[in-house]
Protein backbone atom coordinates (compact mmCIF):
# COMPACT_ATOMS: atom_id res chain seq x y z
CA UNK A 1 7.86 21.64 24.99
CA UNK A 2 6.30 18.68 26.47
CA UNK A 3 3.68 18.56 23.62
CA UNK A 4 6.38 18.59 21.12
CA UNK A 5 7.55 15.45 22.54
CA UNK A 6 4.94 13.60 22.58
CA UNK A 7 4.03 14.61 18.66
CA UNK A 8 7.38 13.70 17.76
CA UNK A 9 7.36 10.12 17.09
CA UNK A 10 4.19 10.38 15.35
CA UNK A 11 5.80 12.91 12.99
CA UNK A 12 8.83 10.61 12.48
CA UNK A 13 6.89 7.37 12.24
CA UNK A 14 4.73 8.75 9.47
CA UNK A 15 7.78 10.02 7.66
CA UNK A 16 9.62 6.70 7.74
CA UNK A 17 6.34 5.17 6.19
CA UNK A 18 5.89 7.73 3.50
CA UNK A 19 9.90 6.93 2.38
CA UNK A 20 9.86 3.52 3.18
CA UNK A 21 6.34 2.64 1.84
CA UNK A 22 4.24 5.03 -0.24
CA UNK A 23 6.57 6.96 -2.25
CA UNK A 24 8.07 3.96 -3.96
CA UNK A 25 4.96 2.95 -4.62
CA UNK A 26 4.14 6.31 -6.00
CA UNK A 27 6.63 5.80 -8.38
CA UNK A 28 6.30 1.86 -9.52
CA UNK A 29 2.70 3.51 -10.35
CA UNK A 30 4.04 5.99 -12.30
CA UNK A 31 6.59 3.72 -14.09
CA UNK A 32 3.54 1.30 -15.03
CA UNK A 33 1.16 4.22 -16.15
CA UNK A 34 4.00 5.78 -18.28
CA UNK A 35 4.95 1.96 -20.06
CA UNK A 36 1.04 1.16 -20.67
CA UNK A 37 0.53 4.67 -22.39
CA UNK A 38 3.56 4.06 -24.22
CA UNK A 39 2.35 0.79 -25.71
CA UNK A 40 3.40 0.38 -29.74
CA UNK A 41 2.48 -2.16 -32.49
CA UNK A 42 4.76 -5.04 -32.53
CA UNK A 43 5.87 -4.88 -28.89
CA UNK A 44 6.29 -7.89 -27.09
CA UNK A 45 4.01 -7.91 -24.03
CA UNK A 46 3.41 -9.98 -20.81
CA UNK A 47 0.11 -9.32 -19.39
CA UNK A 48 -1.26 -9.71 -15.77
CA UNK A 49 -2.45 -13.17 -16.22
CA UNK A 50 1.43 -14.36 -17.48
CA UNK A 51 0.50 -14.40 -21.40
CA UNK A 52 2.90 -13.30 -23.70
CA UNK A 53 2.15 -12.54 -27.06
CA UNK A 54 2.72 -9.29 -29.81
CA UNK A 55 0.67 -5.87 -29.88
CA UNK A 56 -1.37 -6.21 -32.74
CA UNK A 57 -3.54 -3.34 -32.63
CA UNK A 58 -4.28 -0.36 -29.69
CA UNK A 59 -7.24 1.14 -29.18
CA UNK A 60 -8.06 3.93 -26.23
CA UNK A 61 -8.38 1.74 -23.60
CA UNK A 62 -7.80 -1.52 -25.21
CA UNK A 63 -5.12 -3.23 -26.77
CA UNK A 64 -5.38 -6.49 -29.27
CA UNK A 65 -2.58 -9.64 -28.51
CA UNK A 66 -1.64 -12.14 -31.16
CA UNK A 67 -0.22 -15.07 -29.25
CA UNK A 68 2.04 -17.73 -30.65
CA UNK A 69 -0.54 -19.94 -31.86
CA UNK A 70 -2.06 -16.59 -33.93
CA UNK A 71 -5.10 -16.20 -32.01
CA UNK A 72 -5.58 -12.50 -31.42
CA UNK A 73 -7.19 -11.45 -27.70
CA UNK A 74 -8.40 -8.43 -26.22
CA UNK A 75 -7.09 -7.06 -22.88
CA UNK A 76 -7.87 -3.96 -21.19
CA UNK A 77 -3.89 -1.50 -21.32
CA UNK A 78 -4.10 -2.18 -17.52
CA UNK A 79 -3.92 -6.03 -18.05
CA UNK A 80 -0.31 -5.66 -19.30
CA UNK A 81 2.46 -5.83 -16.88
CA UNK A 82 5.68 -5.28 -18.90
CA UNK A 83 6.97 -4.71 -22.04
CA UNK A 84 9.57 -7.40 -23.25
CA UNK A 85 12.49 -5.73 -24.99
CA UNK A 86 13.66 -9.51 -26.52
């Protein structure tokens, strides 16, 4: 019994972590994963760096911007943070 008590708040301290800490960021992972695989043509994108611009082309692991001047860049899918739905 006495061993029980002192493994107890190790067992609760690492459960309040996982909750409070690694399963949301388990799923903000997830949520990113999912949007960057679901990149289209024509969606309006913000990437890491803060530039917005359109999806001009997709490739496997890369993904062509146009930006508002008409320039067209090359980013890596991880290099966009969010999809725009202006």
């Amino acid at each position: 019994m006495e061993l029980f008590a002192s493994i107890w708040p190790l067992l609760l301290m690492f459960a309040i972590f996982y909750f409070l800490l690694i399963r949301p960021q388990q799923k903000r992972q997830k949520a990113v994963q999912q949007m960057q695989s679901d990149l289209k043509k024509g969606d309006k994108v913000v990437t890491i760096g803060g530039m917005h611009g359109i999806v001009d082309a997709i490739d496997e692991g890369q993904v062509v911007i146009k930006s508002g001047d008409g320039s067209r860049l090359t980013f890596d899918r991880a290099a966009i943070r969010e999809v725009k739905n202006d």
